[in-house]
Structures are given as C-alpha cells and as structure tokens.
C-alpha atoms as a PDB file:
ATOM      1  CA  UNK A   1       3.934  23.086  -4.756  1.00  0.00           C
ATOM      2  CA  UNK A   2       6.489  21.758  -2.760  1.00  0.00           C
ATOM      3  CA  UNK A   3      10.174  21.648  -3.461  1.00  0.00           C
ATOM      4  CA  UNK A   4       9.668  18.185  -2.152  1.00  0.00           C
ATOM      5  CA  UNK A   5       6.402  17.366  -4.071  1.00  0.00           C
ATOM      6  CA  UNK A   6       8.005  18.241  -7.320  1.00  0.00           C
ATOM      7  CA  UNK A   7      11.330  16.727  -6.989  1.00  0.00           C
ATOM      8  CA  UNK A   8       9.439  13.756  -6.253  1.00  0.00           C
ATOM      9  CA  UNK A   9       6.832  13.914  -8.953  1.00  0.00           C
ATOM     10  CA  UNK A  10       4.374  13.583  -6.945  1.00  0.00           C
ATOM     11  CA  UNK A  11       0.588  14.765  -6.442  1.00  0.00           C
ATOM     12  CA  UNK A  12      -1.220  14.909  -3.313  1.00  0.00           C
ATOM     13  CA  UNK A  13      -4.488  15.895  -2.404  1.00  0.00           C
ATOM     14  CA  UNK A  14      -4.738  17.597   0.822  1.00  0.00           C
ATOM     15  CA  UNK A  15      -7.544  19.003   2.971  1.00  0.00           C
ATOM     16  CA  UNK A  16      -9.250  22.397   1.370  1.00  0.00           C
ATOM     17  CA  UNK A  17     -12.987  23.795   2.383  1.00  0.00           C
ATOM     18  CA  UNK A  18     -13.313  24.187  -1.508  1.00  0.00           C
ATOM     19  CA  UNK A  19     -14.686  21.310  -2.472  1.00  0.00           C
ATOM     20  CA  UNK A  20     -12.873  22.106  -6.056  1.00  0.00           C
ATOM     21  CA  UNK A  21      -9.851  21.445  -4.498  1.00  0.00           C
ATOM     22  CA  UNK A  22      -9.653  17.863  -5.034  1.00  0.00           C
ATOM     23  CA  UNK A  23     -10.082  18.147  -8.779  1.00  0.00           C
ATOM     24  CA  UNK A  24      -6.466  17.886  -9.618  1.00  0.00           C
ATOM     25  CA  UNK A  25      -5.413  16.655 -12.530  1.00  0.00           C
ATOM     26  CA  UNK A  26      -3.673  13.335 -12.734  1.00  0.00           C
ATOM     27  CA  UNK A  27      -0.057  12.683 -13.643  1.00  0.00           C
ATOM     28  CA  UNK A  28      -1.840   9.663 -16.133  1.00  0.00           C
ATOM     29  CA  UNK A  29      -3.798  12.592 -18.286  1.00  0.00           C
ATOM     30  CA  UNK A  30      -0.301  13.374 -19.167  1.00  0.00           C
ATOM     31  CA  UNK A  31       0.581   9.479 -20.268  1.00  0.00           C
ATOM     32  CA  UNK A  32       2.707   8.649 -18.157  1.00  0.00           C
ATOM     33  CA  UNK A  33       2.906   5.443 -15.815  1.00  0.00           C
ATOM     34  CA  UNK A  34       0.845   6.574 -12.465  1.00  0.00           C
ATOM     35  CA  UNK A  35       0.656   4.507  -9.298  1.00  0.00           C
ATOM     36  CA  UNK A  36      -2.540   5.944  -7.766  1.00  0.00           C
ATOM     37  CA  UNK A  37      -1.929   5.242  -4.051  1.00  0.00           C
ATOM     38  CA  UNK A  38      -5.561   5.500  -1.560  1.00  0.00           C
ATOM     39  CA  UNK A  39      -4.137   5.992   2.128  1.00  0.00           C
ATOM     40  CA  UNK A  40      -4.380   7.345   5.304  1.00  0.00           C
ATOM     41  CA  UNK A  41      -0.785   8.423   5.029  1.00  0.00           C
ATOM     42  CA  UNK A  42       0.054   9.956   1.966  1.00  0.00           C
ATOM     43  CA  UNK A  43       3.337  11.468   3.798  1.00  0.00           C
ATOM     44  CA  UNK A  44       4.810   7.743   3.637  1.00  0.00           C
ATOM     45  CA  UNK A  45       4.963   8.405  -0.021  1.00  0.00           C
ATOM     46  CA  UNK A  46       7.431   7.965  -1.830  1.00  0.00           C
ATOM     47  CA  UNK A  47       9.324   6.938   0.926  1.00  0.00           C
ATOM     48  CA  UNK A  48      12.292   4.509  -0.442  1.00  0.00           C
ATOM     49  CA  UNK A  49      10.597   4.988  -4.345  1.00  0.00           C
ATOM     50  CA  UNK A  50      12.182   8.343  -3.608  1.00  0.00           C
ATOM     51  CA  UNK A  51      15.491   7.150  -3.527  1.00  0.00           C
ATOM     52  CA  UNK A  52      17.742   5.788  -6.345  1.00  0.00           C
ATOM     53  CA  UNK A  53      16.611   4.354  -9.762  1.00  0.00           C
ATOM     54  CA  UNK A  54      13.296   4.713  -9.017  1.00  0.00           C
ATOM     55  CA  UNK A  55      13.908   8.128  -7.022  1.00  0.00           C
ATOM     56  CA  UNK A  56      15.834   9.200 -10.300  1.00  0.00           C
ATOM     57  CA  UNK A  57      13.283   8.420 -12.654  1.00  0.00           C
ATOM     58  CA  UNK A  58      10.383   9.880 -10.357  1.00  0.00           C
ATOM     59  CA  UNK A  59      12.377  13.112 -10.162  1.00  0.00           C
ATOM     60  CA  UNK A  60      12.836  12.823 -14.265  1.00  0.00           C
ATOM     61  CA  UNK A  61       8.837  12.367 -14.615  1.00  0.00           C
ATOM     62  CA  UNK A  62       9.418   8.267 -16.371  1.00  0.00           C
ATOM     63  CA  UNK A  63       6.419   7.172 -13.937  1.00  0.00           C
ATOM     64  CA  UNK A  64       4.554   9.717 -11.331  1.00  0.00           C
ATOM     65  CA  UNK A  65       3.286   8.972  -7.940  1.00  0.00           C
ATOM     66  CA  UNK A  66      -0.469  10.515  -7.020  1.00  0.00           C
ATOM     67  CA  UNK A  67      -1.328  10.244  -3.525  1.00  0.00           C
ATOM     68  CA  UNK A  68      -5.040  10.817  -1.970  1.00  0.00           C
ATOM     69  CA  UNK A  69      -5.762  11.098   1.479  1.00  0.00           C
ATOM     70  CA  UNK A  70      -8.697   8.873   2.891  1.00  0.00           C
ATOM     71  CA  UNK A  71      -9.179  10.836   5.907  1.00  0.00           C
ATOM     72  CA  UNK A  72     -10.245  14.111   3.930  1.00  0.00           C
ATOM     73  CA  UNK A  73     -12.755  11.704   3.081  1.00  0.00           C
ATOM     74  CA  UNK A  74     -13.802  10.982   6.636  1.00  0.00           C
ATOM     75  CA  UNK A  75     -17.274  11.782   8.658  1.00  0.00           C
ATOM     76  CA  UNK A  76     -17.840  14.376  10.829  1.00  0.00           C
ATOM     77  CA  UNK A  77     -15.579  17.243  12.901  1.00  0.00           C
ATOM     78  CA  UNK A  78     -12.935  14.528  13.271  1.00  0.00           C
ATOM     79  CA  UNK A  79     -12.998  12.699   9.490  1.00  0.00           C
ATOM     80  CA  UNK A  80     -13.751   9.520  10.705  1.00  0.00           C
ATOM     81  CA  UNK A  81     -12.965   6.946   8.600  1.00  0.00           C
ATOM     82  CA  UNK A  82     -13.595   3.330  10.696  1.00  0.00           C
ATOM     83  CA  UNK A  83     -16.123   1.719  12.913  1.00  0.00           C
ATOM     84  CA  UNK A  84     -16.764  -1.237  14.872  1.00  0.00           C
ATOM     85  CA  UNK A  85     -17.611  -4.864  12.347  1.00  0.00           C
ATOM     86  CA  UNK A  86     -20.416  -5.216  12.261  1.00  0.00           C
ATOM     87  CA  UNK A  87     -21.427  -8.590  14.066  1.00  0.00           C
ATOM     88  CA  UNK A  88     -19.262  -7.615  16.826  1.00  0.00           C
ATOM     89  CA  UNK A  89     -15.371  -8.349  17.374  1.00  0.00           C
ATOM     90  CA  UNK A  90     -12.336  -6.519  17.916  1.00  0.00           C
ATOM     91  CA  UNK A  91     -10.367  -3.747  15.821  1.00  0.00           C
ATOM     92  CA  UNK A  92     -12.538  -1.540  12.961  1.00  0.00           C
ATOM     93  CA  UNK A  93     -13.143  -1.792   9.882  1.00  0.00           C
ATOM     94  CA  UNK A  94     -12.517   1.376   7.144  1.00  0.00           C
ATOM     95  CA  UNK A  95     -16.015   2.657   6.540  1.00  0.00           C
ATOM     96  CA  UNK A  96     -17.390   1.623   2.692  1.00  0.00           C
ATOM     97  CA  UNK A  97     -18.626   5.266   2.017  1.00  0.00           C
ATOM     98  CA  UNK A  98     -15.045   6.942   2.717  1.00  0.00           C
ATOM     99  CA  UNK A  99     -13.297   4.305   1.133  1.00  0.00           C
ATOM    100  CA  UNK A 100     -15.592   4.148  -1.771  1.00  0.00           C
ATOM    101  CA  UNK A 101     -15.748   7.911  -1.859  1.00  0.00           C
ATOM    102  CA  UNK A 102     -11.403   7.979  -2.404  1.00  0.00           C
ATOM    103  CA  UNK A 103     -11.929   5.534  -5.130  1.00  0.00           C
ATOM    104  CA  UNK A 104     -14.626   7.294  -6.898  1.00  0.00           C
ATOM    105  CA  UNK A 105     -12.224  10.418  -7.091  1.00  0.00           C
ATOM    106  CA  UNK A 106      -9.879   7.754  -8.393  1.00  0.00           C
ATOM    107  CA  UNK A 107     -11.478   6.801 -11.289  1.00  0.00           C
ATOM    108  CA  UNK A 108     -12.763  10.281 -12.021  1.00  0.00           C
ATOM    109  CA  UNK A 109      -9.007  11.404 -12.268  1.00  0.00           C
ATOM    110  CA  UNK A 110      -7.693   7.830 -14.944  1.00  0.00           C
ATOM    111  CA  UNK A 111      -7.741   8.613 -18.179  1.00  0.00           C
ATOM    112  CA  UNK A 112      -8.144   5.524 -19.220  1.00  0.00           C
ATOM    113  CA  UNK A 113      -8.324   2.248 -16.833  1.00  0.00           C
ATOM    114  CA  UNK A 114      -5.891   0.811 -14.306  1.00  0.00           C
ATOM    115  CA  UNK A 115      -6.098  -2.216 -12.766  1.00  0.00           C
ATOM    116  CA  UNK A 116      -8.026  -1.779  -9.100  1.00  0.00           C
ATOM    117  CA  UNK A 117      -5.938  -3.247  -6.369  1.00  0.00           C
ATOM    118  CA  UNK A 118      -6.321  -3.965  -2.520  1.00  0.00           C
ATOM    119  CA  UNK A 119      -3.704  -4.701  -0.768  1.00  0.00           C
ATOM    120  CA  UNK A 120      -4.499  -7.086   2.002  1.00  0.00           C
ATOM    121  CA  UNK A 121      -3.031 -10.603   3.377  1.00  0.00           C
ATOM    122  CA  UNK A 122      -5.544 -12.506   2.602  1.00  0.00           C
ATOM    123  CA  UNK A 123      -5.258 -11.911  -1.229  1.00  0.00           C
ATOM    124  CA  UNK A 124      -3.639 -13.915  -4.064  1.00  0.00           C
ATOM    125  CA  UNK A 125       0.587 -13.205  -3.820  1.00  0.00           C
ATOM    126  CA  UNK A 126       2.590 -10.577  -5.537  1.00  0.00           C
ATOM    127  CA  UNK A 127       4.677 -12.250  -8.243  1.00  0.00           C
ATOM    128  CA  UNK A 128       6.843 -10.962 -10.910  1.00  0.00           C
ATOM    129  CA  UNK A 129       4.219 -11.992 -13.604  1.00  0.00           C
ATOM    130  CA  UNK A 130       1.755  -9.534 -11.722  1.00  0.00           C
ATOM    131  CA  UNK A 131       4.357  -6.755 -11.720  1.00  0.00           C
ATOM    132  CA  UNK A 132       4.796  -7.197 -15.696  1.00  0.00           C
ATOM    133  CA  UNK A 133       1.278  -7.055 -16.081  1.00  0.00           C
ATOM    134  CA  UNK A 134       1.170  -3.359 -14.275  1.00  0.00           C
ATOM    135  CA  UNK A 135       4.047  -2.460 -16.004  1.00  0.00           C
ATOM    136  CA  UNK A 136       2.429  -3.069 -19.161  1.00  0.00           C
ATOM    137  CA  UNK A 137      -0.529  -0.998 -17.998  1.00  0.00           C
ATOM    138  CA  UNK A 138      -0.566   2.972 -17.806  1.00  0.00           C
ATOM    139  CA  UNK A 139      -0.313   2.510 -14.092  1.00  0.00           C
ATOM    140  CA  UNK A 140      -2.259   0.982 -11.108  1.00  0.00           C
ATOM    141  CA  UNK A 141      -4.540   2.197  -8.127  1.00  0.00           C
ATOM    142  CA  UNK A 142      -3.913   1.161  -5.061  1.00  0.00           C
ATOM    143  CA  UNK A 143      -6.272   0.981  -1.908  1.00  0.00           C
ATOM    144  CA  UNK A 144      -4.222   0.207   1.400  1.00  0.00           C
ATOM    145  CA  UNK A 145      -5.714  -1.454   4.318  1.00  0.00           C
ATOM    146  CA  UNK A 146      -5.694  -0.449   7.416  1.00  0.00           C
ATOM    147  CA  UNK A 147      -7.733  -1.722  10.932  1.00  0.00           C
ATOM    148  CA  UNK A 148      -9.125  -5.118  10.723  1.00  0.00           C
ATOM    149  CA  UNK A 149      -9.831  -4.390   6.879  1.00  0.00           C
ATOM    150  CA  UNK A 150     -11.818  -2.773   4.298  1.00  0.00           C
ATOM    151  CA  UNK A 151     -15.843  -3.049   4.032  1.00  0.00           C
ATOM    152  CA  UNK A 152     -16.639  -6.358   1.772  1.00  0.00           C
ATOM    153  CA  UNK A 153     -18.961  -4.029  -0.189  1.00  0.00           C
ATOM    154  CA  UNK A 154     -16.200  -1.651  -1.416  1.00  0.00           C
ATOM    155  CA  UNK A 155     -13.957  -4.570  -2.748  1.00  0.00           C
ATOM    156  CA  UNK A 156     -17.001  -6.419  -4.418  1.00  0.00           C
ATOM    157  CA  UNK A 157     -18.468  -3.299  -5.893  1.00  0.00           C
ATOM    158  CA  UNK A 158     -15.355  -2.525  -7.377  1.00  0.00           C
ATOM    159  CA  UNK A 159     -14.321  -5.417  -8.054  1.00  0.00           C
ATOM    160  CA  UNK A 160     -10.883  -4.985  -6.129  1.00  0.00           C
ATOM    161  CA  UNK A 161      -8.350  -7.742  -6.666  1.00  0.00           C
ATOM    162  CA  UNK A 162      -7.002  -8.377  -3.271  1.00  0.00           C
ATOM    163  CA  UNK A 163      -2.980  -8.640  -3.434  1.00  0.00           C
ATOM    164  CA  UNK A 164      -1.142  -9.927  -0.802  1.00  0.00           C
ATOM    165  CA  UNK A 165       2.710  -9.249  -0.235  1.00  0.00           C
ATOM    166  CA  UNK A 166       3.353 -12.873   1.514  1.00  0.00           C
ATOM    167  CA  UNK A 167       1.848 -14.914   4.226  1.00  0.00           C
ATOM    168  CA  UNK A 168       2.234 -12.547   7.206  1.00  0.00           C
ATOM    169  CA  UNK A 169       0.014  -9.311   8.411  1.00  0.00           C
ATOM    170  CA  UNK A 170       1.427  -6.105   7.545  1.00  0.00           C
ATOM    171  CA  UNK A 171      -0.191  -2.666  10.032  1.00  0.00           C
ATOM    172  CA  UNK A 172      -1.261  -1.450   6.874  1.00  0.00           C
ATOM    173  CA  UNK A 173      -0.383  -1.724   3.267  1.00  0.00           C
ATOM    174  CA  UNK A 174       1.928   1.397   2.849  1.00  0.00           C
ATOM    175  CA  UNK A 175       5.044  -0.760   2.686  1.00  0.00           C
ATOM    176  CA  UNK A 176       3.782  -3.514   0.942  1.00  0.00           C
ATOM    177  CA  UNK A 177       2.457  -0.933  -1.894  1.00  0.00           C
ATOM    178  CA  UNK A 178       6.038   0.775  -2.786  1.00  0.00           C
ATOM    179  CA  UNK A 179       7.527  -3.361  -2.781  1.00  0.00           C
ATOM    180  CA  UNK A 180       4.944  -3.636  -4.920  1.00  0.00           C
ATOM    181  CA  UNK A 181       5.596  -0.480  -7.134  1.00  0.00           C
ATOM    182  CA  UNK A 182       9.463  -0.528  -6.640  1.00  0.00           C
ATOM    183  CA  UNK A 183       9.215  -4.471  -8.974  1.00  0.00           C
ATOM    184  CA  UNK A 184       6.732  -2.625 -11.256  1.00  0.00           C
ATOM    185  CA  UNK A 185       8.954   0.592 -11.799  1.00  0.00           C
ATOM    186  CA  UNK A 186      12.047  -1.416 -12.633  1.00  0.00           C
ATOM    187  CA  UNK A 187      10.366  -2.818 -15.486  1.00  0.00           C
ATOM    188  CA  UNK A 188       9.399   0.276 -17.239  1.00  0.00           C
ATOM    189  CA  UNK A 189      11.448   1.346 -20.356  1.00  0.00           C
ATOM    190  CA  UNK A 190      14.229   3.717 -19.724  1.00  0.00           C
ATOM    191  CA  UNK A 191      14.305   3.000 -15.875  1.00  0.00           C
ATOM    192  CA  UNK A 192      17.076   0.212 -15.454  1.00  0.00           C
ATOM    193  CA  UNK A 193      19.447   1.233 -17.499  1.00  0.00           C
ATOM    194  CA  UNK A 194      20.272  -2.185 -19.167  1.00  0.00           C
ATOM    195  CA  UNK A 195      17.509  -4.210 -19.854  1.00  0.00           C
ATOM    196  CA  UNK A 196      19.654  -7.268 -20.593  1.00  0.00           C
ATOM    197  CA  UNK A 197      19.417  -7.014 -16.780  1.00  0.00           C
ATOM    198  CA  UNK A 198      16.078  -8.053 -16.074  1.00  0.00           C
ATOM    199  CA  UNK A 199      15.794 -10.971 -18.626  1.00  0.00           C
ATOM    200  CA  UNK A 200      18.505 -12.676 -16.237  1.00  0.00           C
ATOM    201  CA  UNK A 201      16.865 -12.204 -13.106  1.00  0.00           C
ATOM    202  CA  UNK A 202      15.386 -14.138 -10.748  1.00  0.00           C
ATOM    203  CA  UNK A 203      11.599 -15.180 -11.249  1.00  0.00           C
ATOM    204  CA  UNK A 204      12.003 -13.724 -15.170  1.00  0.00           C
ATOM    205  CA  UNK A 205      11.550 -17.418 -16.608  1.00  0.00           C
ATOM    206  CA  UNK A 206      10.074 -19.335 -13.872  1.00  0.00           C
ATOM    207  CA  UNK A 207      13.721 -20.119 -11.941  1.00  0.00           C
ATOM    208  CA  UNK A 208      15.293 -18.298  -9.308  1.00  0.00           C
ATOM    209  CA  UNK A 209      18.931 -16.295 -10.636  1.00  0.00           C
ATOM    210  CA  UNK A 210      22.338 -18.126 -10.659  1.00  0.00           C
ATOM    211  CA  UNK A 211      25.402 -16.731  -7.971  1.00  0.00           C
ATOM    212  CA  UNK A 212      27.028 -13.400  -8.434  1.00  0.00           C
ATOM    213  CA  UNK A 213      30.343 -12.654  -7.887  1.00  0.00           C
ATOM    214  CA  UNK A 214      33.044  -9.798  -8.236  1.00  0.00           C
ATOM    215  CA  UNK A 215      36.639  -8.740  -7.735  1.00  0.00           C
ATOM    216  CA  UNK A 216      39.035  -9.546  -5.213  1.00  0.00           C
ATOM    217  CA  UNK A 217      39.405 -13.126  -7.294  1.00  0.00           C
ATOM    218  CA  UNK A 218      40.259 -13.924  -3.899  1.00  0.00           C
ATOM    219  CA  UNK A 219      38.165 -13.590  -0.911  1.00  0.00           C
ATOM    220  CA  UNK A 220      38.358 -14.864   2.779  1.00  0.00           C
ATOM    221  CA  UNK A 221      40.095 -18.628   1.204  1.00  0.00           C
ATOM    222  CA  UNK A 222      37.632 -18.826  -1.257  1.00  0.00           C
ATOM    223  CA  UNK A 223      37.635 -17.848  -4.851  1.00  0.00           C
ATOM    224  CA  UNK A 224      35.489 -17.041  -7.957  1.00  0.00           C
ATOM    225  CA  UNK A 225      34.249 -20.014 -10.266  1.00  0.00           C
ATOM    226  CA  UNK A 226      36.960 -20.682 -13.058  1.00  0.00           C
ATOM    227  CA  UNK A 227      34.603 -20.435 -15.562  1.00  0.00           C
ATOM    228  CA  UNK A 228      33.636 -17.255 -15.130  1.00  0.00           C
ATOM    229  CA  UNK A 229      37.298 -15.999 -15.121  1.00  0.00           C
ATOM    230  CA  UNK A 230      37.914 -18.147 -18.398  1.00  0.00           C
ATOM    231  CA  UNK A 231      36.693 -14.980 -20.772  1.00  0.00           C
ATOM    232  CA  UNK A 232      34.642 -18.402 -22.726  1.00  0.00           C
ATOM    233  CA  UNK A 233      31.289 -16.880 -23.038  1.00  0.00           C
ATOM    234  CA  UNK A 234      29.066 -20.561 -24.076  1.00  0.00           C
ATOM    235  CA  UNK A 235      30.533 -22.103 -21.287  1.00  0.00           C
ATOM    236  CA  UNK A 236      29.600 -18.772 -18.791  1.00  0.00           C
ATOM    237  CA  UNK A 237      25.928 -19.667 -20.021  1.00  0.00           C
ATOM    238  CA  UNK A 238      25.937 -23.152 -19.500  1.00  0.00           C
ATOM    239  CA  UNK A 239      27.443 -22.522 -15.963  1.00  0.00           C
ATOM    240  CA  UNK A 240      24.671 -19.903 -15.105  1.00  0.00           C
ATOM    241  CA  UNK A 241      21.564 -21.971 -16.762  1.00  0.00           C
ATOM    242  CA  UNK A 242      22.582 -25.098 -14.863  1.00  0.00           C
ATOM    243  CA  UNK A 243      23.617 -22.814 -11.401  1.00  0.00           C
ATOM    244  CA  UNK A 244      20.327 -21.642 -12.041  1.00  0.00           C
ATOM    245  CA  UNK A 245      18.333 -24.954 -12.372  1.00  0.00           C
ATOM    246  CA  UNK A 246      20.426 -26.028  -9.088  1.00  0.00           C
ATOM    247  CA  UNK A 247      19.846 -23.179  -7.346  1.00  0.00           C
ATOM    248  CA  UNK A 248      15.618 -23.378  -7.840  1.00  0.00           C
ATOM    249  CA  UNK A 249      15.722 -27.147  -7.044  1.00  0.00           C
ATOM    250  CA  UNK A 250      17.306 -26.341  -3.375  1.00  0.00           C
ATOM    251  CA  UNK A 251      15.815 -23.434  -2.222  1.00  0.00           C
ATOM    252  CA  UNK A 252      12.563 -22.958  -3.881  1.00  0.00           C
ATOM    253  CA  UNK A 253      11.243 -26.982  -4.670  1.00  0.00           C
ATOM    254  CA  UNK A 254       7.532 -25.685  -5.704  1.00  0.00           C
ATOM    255  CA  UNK A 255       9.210 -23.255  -8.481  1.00  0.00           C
ATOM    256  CA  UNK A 256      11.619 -25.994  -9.500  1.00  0.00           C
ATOM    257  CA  UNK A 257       8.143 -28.590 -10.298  1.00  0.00           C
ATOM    258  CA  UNK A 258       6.373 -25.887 -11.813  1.00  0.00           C
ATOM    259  CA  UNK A 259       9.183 -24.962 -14.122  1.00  0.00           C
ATOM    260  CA  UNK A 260       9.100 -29.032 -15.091  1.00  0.00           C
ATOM    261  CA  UNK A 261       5.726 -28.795 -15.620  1.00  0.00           C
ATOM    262  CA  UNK A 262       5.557 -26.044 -17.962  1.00  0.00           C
ATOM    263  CA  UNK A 263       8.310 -27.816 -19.638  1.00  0.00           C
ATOM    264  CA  UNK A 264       6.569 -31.004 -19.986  1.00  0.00           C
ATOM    265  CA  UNK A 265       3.576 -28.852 -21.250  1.00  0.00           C
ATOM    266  CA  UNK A 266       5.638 -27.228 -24.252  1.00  0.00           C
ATOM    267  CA  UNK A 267       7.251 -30.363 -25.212  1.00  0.00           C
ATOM    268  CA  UNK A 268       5.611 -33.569 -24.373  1.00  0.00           C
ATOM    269  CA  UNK A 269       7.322 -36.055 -25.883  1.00  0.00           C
ATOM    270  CA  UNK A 270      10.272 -34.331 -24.298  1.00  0.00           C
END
C-alpha cells in the first residue's frame, strides 16, 4: 500500500488479471463509518476530504474512504463502460452490466446495509436532514454518474435513490459526492471537535445561522453588535434566535414558511 493510500485511509481496487484481486476487505467489516464511492476516477478521491478535519480524521481511521473503479469493470480490450441510448440521441449512457457489476462487488464487501445512492441532477436535493440520516448509518455507497446517465435498469433494480447536489448539471458526480460526504463526516462523533457547534448551525433546526463576528471590535467604520460585547449571555441568545429568524425570512423565504408551518403543526392553538 501506498504511503498515500494509508495516510488517507483509503481502499482502492485497481486492475489485477487475478480475478481474486478485487476481494478486498472493506474498511465497514472493521465498524467503522465507510463511504463506498463507484467511479470512473477513483484518483479524485479523497481529494479536499483529504484535507483538514475530515483529512485528520481519515488519516486517524474515525470514517474510511473505499474506492472501486468502474472501468475494471468494463467490456472488452479497452473496458468499455458506455454506449449509445438506446432510442437514439446524443452523449452515452454507462452500460447496466458494468455498473451493476461495481455494485454487486459493493454489496458483497457491506457488512451490514448502507443506504444505495446515485448521484444525479435529476434526483431529490441534498439537505442536512439527509446527511444526518448517513451519519447515523455505518456509511453510504455511492454510484457517480457520468455521460448522459446511468441505465434505468441499474437504478430500479437496486433501488438507487437518486440525490441531486442542486439544480444545475455537474460532468460527473465526483465533486458532488465528497460535498456530500464532507456534511456527513462533520457529523460523526469525535470529528468536530465541539459538538455544541453543529446544534447552532445553519439548516440544524429548520433556519439558516445568525452573523458571526470577531476581533478588531473595529473594522473598516463598522463595529461588532453591542450585545455580543456585553459578556450578558440571555440576551446573546435572544440576539442570535431573532438574527436567526431575520436572517431565514430574507434570504431563504421557502425555509422561513416551512419553519412556520412546522410550528403551527406542534402548537396549534399557538
């Protein structure tokens, strides 16, 4: 192995004539949190997960990072992995027995399940609830698109839940997969540092975080909220629950009604 793999905590699978070669075992038979990534570039990987918190905690083995290769999966003398859609139409489409083939090796290396993800823009978006709900799992697997997209057969027979990182088209999903795992990371025990942290943050109860600030006191004319500088810790609260209810009602209007609603929900004689 690599100095690089194992800094990293990572496992690859990489092209062998031994067919035995891709029975590695998985970072999850060990229990720990595993973000099973299926690509056609595994060297992306870790990429910016590599770095930092994250980085840190990869290197320390709190989560591990198992990459396979679609392409050693691939047809013929070149590994083919695409062809033309069927019906006709531009771009190609990865092919459902390489894909399914990856995914198959997948499951075969879980010890016990994870949820099945493909990452593609037409699926439902990434939110912090989703990235609690991996957290809270022993890891996730992770099929990135590529081409035009995936074969409908390999999503339905799988059952894939299509994930989407916003309303734009990625070239693939390799970046949208470590956004994905750098929210989920964060959230595991022991990664952060102070977990009073995350309760505070933005998206954590349905609002969007309250202003930040730091020393100089003074800065370019303009200067930090008294209240914060007043050492009174009720009023600090108030100040950042009702910056916080401000701050959702301007920029984000559709989090702002759903946060009303949920309220109205709980209490509704409120």
């Amino acid at each position: 192995m690599s100095q690089q793999s194992k800094s990293h905590g990572r496992k690859s699978i990489s092209a062998n004539s031994q067919p035995r070669a891709l029975m590695t075992q998985s970072p999850q038979l060990a229990g720990v949190w595993t973000a099973q990534i299926l690509t056609l570039f595994p060297e992306a990987f870790p990429g910016v997960l590599g770095e930092s918190l994250t980085g840190r905690a990869l290197k320390d083995g709190k989560w591990a990072l198992d990459t396979i290769d679609l392409r050693l999966f691939g047809e013929g003398k070149h590994r083919n992995v695409d062809d033309t859609p069927a019906g006709g139409g531009a771009g190609m489409v990865l092919k459902p027995n390489v894909a399914g083939a990856a995914l198959d090796r997948a499951l075969a290396q879980q010890k016990t399940p994870l949820p099945m993800v493909c990452l593609s823009p037409r699926g439902m978006p990434f939110t912090q609830a989703k990235a609690r709900a991996w957290a809270n799992a022993g890891g996730v697997t992770m099929l990135c698109g590529r081409f035009e997209g995936i074969d409908q057969r390999v999503i339905d027979h799988y059952q894939l839940e299509e994930i989407s990182l916003g309303d734009f088209v990625l070239t693939g999903g390799e970046i949208a997969a470590q956004a994905m795992i750098d929210a989920t990371v964060r959230l595991l025990p022991d990664i952060l540092g102070n977990e009073a942290s995350i309760a505070e943050e933005s998206h954590m109860a349905g609002l969007l975080e309250h202003p930040h600030y730091t020393r100089p006191a003074l800065w370019n004319g303009r200067s930090i909220p008294d209240v914060l500088q007043s050492g009174h810790h009720i009023n600090i609260a108030k100040w950042r629950q009702e910056m916080s209810h401000q701050v959702t009602k301007e920029k984000r209007p559709d989090l702002w009604a759903a946060f009303q609603n949920a309220l109205g929900e709980k209490d509704p004689k409120g």
